[in-house]
Protein backbone atom coordinates (compact mmCIF):
# COMPACT_ATOMS: atom_id res chain seq x y z
CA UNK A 1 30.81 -5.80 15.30
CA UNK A 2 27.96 -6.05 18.34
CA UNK A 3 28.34 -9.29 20.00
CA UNK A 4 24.54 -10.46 20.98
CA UNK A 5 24.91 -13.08 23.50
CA UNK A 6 22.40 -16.04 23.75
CA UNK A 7 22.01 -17.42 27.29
CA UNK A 8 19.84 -20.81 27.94
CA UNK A 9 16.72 -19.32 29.15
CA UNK A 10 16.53 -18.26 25.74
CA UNK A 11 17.23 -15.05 26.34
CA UNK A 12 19.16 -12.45 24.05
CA UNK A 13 21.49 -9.74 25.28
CA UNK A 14 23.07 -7.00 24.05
CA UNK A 15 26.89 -6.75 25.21
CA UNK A 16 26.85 -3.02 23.82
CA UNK A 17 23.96 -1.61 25.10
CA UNK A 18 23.73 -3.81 28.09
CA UNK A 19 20.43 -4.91 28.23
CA UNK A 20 18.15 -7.96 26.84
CA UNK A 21 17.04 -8.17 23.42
CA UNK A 22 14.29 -9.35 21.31
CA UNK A 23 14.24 -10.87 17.54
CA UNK A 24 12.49 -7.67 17.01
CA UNK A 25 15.60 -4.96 18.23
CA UNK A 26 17.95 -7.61 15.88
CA UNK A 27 15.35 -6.84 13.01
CA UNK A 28 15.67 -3.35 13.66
CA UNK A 29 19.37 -3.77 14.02
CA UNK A 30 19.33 -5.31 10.07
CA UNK A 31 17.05 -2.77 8.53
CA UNK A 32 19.67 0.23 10.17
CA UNK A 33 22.52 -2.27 8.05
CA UNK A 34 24.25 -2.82 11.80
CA UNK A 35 26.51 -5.60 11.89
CA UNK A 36 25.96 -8.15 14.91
CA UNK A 37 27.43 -11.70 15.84
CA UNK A 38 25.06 -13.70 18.33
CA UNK A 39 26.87 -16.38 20.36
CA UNK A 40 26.04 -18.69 22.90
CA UNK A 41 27.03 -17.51 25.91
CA UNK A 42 28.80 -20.34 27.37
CA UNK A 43 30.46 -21.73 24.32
CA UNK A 44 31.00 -19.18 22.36
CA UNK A 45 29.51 -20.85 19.14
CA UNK A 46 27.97 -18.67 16.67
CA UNK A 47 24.38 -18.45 16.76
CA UNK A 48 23.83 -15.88 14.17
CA UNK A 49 22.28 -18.26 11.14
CA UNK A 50 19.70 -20.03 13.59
CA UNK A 51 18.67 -16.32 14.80
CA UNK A 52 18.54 -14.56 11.55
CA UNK A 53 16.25 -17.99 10.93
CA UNK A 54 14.25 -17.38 13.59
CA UNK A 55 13.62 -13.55 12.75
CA UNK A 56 12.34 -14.95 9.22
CA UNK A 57 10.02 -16.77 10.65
CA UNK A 58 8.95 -14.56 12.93
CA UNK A 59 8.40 -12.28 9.73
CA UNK A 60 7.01 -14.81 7.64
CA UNK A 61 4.74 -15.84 10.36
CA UNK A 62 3.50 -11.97 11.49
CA UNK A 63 1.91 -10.96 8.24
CA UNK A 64 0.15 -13.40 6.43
CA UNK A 65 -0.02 -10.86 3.42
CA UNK A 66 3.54 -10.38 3.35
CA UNK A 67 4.78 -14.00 3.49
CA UNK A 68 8.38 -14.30 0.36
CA UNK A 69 8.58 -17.79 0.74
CA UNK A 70 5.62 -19.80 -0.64
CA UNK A 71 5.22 -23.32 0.62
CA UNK A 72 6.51 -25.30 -2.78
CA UNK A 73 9.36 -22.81 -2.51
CA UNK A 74 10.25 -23.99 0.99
CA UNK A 75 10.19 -27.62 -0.09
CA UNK A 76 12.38 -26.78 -3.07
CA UNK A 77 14.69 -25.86 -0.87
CA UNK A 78 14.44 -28.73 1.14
CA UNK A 79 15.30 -30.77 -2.16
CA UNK A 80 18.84 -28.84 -3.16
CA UNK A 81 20.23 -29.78 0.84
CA UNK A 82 19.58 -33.65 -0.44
CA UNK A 83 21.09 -32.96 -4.15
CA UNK A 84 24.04 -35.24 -4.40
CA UNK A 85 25.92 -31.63 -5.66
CA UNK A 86 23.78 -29.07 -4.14
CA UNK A 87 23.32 -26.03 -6.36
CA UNK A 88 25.21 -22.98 -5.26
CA UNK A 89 21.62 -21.68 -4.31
CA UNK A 90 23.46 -19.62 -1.49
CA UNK A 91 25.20 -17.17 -4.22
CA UNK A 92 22.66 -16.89 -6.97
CA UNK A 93 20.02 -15.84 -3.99
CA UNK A 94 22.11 -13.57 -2.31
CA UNK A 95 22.80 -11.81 -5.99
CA UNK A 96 19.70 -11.89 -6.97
CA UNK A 97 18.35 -10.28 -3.93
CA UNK A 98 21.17 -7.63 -3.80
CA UNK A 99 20.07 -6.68 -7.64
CA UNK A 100 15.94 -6.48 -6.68
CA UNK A 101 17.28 -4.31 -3.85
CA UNK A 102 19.44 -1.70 -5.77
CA UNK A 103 17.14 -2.28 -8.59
CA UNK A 104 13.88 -0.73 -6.09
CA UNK A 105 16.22 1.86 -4.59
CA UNK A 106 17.14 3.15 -7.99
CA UNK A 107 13.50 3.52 -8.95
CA UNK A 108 12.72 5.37 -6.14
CA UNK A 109 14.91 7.63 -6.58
CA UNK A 110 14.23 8.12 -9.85
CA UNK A 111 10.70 8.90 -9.08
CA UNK A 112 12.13 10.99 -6.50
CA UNK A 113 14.51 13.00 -9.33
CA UNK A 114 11.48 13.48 -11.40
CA UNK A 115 11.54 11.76 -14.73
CA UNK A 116 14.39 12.83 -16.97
CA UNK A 117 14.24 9.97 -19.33
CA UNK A 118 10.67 8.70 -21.12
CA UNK A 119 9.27 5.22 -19.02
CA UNK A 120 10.60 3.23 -22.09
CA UNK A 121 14.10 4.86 -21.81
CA UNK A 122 13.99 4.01 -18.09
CA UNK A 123 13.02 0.39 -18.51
CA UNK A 124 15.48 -0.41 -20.94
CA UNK A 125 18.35 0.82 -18.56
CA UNK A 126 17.01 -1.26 -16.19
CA UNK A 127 17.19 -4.21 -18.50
CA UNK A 128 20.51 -3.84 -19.83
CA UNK A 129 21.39 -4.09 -16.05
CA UNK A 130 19.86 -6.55 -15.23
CA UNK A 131 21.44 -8.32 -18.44
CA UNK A 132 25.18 -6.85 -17.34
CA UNK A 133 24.55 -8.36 -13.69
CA UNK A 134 23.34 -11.88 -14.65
CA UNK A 135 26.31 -11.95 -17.58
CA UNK A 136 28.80 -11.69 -14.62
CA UNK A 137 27.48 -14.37 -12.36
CA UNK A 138 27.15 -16.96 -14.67
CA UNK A 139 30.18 -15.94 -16.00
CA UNK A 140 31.52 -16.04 -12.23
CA UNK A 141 29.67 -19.75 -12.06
CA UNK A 142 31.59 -20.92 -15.04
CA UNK A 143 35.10 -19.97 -13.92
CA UNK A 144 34.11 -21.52 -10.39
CA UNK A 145 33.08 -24.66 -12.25
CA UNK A 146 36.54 -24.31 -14.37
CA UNK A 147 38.33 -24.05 -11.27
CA UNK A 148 37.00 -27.40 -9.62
CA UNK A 149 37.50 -29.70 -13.00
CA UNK A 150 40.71 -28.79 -13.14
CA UNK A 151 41.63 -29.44 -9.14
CA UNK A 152 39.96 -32.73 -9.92
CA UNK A 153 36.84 -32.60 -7.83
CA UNK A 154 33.89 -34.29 -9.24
């Protein structure tokens, strides 16, 4: 894993490649799927969450066209951190966002292929998927839920 080290001027540097950083090289270091772990450079305490933050921000900020997160979407997440029992948000986004992305892959390479099967043929594939994926995670959800009534947690 590349260890990105964050000094206090701010400052962002690469202990593979030996040289500084931006948010923009980590961005291009997450679209080419490379693992990295920033750290503060003194303590040692891992940075990464704040930084991937930052780079959707950056993102969000950039493009006003291309902005994911509306603004009542932002302050619904704001609510589930001050839920007595926050949702496991965390897992179902994650998921959810793993499907869209094998889900657009897919397509493209079907359109790639050439069409073998009719559009309706296609798009009923892609549902029973879609039902086969969201069967297992709530499925997942209810044997996690399972778990904690019977350790006794509330």
């Amino acid at each position: 894993m590349r260890v990105i080290r964050k000094y206090a001027n701010r400052r962002l540097y690469d202990t593979e490649q030996s040289r500084y950083v931006t948010l923009e090289d980590l961005r291009g270091l997450i679209l080419d799927e490379v693992p990295f772990r920033v750290e503060d450079a003194k303590s040692g305490e891992d940075l990464t969450r704040t930084i991937l933050l930052s780079i959707i921000i950056e993102q969000e900020q950039a493009d006003g066209d291309a902005q994911v997160f509306s603004n009542d979407l932002l302050a619904q997440f704001i609510r589930v951190y001050d839920m007595t029992q926050p949702l496991p948000l965390s897992r179902y986004l994650e998921q959810g966002t793993k499907l869209m992305l094998e889900q657009q892959q897919r397509v493209q390479d079907q359109w790639q292929q050439a069409i073998r099967h009719t559009p309706l043929e296609f798009m009923r594939e892609l549902a029973e998927e879609n039902m086969k994926f969201w069967q297992k995670t709530i499925n997942q959800a209810d044997s996690s839920d399972e778990d904690d009534k019977g350790s006794g947690k509330p």
